[in-house]
Protein backbone atom coordinates (compact mmCIF):
# COMPACT_ATOMS: atom_id res chain seq x y z
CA UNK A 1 -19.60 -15.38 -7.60
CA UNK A 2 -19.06 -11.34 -8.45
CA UNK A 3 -19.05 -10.42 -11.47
CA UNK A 4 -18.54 -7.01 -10.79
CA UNK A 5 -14.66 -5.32 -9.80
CA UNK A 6 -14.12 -1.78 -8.82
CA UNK A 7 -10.53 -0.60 -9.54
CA UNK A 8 -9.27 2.29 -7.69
CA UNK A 9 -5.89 3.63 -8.84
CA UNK A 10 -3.48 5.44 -7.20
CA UNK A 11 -1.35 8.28 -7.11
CA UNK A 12 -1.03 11.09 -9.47
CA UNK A 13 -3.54 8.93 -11.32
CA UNK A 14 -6.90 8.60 -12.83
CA UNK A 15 -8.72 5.76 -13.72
CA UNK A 16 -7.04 5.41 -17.44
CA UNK A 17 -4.46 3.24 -15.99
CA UNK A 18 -7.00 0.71 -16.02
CA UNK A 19 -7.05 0.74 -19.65
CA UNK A 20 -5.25 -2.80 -19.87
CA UNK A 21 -7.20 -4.42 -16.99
CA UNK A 22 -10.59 -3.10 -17.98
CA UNK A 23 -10.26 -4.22 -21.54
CA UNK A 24 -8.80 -7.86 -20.45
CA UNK A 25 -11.96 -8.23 -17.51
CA UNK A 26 -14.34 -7.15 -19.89
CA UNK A 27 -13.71 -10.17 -22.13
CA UNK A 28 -14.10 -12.88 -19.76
CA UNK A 29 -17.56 -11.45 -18.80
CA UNK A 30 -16.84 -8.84 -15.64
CA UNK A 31 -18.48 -5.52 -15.15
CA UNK A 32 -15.50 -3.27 -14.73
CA UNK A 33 -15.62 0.08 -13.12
CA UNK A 34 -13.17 2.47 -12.89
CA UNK A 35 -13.78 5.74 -10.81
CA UNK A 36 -12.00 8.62 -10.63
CA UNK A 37 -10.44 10.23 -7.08
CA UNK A 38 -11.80 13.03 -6.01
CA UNK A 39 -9.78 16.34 -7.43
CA UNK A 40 -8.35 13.81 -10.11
CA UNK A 41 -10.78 13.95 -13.31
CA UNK A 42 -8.73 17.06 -14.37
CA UNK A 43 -6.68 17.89 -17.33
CA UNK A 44 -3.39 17.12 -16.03
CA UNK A 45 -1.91 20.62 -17.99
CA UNK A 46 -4.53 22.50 -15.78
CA UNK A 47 -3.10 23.87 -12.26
CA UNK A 48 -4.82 21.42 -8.87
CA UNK A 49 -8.07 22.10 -7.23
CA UNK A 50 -7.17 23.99 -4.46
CA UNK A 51 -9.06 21.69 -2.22
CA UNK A 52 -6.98 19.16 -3.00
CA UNK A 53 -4.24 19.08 -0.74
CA UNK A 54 -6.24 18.78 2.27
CA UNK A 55 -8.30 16.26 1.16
CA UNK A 56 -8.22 13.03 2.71
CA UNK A 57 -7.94 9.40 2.60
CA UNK A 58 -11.14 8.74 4.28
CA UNK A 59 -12.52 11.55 1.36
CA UNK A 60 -11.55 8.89 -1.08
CA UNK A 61 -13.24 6.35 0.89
CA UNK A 62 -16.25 7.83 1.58
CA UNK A 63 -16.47 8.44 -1.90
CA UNK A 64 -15.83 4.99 -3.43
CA UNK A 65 -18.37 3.70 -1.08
CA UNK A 66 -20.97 5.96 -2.21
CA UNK A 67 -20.36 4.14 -5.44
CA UNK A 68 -20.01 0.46 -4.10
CA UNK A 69 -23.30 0.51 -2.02
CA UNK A 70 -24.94 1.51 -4.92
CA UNK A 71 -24.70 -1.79 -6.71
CA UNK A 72 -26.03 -5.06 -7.21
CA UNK A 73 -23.88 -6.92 -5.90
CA UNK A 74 -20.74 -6.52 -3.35
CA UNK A 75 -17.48 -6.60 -5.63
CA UNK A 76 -14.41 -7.65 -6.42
CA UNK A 77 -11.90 -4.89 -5.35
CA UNK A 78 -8.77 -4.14 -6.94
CA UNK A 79 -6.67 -1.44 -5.98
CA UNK A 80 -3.42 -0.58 -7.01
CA UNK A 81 -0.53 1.47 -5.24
CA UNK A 82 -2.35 4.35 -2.44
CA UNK A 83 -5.65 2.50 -4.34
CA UNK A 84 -4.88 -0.83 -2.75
CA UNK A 85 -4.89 1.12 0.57
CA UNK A 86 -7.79 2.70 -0.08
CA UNK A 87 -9.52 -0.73 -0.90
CA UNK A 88 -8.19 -2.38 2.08
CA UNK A 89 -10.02 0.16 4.28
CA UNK A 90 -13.50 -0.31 2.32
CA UNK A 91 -13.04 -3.79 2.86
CA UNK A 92 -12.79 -3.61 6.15
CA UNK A 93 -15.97 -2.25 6.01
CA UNK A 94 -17.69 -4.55 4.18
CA UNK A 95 -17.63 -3.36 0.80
CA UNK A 96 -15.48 -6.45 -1.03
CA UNK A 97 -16.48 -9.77 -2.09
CA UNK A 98 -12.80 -10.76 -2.66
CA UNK A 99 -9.56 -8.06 -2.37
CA UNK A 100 -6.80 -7.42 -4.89
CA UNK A 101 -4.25 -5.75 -3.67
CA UNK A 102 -1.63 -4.80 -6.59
CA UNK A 103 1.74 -2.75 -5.39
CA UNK A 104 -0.27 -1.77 -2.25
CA UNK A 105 0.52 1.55 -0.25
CA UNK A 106 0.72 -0.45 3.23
CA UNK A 107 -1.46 0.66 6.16
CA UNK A 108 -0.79 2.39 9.77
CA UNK A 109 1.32 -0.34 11.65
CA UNK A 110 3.96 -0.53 9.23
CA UNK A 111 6.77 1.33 8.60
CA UNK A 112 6.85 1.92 4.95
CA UNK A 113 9.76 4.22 4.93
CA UNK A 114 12.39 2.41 3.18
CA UNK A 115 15.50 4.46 1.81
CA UNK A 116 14.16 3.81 -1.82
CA UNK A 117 10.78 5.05 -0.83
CA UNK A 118 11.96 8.66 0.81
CA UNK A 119 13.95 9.04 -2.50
CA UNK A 120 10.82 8.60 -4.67
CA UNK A 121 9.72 11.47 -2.46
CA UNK A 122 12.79 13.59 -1.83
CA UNK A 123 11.31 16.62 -3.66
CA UNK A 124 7.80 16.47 -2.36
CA UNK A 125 8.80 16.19 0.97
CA UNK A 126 11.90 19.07 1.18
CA UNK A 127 8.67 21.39 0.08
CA UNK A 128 7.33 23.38 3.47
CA UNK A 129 4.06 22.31 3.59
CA UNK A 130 3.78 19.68 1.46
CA UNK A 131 1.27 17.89 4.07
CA UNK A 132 -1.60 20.36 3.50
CA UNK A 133 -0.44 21.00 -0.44
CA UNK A 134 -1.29 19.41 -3.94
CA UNK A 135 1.77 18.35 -5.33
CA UNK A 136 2.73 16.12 -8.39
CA UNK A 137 6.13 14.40 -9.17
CA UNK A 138 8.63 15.31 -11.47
CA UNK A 139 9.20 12.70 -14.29
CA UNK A 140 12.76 11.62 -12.76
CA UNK A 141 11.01 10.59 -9.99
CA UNK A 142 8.47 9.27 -11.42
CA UNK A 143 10.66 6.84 -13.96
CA UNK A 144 13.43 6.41 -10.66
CA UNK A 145 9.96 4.93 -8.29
CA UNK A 146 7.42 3.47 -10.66
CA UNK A 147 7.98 3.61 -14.22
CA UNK A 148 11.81 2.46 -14.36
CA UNK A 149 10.86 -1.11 -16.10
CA UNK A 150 8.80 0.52 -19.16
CA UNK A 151 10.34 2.13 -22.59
CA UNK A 152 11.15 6.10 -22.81
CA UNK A 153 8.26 6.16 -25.04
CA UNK A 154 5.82 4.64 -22.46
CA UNK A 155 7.37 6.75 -19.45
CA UNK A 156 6.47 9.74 -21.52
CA UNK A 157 3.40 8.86 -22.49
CA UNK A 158 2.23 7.27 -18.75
CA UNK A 159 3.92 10.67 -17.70
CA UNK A 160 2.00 13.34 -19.53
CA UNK A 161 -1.60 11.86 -18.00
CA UNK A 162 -0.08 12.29 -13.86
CA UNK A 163 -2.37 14.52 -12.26
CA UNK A 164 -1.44 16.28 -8.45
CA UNK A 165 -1.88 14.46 -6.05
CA UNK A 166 -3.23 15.55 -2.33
CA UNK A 167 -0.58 16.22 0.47
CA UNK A 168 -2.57 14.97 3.14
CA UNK A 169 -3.36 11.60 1.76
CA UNK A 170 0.07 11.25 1.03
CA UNK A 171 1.37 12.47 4.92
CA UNK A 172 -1.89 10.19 5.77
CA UNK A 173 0.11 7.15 4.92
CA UNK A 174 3.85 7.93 4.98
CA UNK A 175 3.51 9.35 8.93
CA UNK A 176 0.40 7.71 9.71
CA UNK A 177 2.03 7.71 13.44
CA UNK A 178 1.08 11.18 13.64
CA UNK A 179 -1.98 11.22 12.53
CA UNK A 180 -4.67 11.86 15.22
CA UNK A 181 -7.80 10.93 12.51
CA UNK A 182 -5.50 7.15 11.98
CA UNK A 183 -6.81 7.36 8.30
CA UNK A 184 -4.80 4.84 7.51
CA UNK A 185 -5.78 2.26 9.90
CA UNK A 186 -7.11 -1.09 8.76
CA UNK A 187 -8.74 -3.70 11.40
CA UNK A 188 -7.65 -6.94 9.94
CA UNK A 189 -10.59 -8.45 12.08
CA UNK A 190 -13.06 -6.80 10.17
CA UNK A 191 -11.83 -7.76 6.26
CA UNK A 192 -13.30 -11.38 6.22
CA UNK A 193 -13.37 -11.38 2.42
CA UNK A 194 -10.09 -13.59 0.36
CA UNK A 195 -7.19 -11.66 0.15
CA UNK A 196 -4.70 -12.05 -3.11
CA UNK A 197 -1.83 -9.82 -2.62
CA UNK A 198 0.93 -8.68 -5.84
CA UNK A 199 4.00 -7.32 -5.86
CA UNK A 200 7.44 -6.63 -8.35
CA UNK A 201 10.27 -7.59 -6.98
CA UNK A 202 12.00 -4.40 -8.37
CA UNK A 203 9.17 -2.41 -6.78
CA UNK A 204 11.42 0.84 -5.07
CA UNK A 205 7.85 3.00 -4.22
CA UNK A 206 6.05 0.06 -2.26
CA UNK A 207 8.86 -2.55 -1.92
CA UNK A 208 8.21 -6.38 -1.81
CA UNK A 209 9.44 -6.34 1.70
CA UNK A 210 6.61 -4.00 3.02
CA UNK A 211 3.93 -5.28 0.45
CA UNK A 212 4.90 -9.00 1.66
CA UNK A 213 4.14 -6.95 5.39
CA UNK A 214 0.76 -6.03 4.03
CA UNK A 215 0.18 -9.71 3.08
CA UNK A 216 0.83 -11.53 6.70
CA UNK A 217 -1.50 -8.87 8.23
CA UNK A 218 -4.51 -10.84 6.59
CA UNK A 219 -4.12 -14.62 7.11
CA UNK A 220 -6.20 -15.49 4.55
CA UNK A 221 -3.95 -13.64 1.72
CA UNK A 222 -2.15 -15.38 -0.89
CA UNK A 223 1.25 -13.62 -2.01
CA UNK A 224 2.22 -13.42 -5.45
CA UNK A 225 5.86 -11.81 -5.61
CA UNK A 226 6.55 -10.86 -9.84
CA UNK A 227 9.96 -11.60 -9.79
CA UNK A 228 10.78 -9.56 -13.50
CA UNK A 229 8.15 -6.49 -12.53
CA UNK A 230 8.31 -3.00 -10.66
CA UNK A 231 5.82 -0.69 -9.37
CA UNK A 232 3.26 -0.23 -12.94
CA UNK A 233 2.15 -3.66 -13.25
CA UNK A 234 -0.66 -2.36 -14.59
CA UNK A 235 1.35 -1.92 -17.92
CA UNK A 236 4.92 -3.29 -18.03
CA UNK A 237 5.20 -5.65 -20.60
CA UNK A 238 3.94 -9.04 -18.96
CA UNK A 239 1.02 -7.13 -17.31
CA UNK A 240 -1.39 -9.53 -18.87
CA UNK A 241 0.44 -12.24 -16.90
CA UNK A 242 -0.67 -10.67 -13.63
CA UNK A 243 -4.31 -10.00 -14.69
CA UNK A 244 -4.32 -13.88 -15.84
CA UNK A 245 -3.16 -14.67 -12.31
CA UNK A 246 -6.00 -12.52 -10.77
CA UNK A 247 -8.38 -13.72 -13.06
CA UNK A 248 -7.27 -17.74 -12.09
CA UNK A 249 -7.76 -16.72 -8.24
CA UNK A 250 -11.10 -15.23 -8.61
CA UNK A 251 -11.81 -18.34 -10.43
CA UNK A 252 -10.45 -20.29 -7.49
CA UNK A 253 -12.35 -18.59 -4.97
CA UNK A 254 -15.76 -19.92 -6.28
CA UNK A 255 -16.81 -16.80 -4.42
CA UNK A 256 -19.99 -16.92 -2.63
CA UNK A 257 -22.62 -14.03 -2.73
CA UNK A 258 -22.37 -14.15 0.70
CA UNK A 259 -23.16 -10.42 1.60
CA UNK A 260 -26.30 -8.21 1.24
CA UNK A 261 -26.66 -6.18 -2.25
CA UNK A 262 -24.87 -3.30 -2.02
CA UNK A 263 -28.04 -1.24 -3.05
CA UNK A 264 -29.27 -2.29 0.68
CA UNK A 265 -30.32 0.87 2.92
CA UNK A 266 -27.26 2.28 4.59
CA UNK A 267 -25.81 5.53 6.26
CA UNK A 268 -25.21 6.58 2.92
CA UNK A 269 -28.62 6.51 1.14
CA UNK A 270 -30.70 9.56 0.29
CA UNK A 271 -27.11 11.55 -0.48
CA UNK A 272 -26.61 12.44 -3.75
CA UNK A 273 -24.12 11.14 -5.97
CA UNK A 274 -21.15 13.52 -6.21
CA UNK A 275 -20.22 15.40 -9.44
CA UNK A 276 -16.99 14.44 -9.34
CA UNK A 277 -18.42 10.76 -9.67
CA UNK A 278 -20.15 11.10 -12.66
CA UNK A 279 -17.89 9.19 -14.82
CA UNK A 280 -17.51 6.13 -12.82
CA UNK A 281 -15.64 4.17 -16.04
């Protein structure tokens, strides 16, 4: 069985808002890690890379799985929110030992526009140009599509640590119909690995309707709908509920070390590990 899990967060995030998750893996004996997106280890007073915006979801991917194949062992992936999205694509290519997908950002195939969802976006997207731009947003939309369940205190404080957040990642995923690269294209086929899918019900960012989507299109998933949680699992108050649940499915899984080491040669050895890597958690 891994012992290892990668996190990837999402959005306007960094890999502090593993802080709870980390901490609670840690002490039944997992090596967490918790990189950081490329453009994303920034102080979040500080004005965006200006590569940013046209950086990409397979960017992301590519660099996560310089990271993965560098291991001992193939991992346990969690990803939450675009981060789930990101981890379903890695596992598709091999890279996961088992997939936890909490709040994910759903895939090309399925239409993830829901009214709730274009109003957690309103701003970005009445901004010429937000596809190719960093943007970030403001906190009324950010307590109105993720952080409506947690105290004014906590909003503030989860608040003042959002970083920008690239404009073609985001396009990437919300029109993935027009994208001629299909970043966000997952081949079910190819993600043999178990599947354990979360969501809030009072989710308005990635409702449970599309994130119960996301579940049927791998028929090995299990669904676990939160009926009392939004979009921040990762810190409302019963968080440690749904890391106990994860934890209890891992457990479940038994999970074979069925793959190769992820330190095995592979079309990304001999490249150097990026700089914006070097704090991997």
């Amino acid at each position: 069985m891994a012992k290892t899990m990668v996190m990837i967060h999402g959005m306007w995030g960094n890999n502090r808002c593993w802080d709870h998750y980390k901490a609670f893996f840690e002490a039944q004996g997992y090596t967490c890690i918790t990189p950081i997106l490329r453009y994303h280890d920034v102080d979040p007073a500080s004005e965006p890379d200006p590569r940013l915006g046209q950086t990409g979801l397979l960017d992301y991917c590519a660099d996560l799985e310089h990271v993965i194949r560098g291991l001992d062992e193939t991992p346990i992936l969690i990803g939450h929110s675009m981060g789930g999205l990101l981890a379903q694509i890695l596992a598709s290519r091999g890279c996961a030992e088992a997939l936890v997908l909490l709040s994910p950002a759903a895939p090309a195939g399925i239409v993830a526009l829901t009214p709730s969802v274009i109003k957690s976006f309103w701003r970005i997207l009445c901004r010429w140009g937000f596809w190719r731009r960093p943007h970030r947003q403001t906190l009324q939309a950010a307590i109105y599509s993720t952080l409506h369940k947690l105290s004014a205190e906590q909003q503030q404080t989860i608040y003042a640590q959002y970083v920008f957040e690239s404009g073609r990642a985001a396009t990437e995923i919300g029109f993935s119909l027009f994208d001629r690269h299909h970043a966000a294209r997952v081949d079910a086929q190819h993600v043999t690995c178990p599947v354990l899918v979360a969501s809030g019900a009072q989710d308005r960012i990635t409702p449970p309707s599309i994130v119960r989507k996301v579940a049927t299109k791998y028929p090995q998933a299990r669904y676990e709908l939160f009926p009392d949680n939004a979009h921040w699992v990762l810190g409302e108050d019963n968080w440690a509920d749904i890391a106990q649940c994860v934890l209890n499915w891992v457990g479940e899984r038994h999970l074979p070390q069925t793959s190769p080491p992820m330190n095995a040669p592979n079309r990304l050895a001999g490249f150097p590990k990026p700089s914006f890597l070097k704090r991997p958690g």
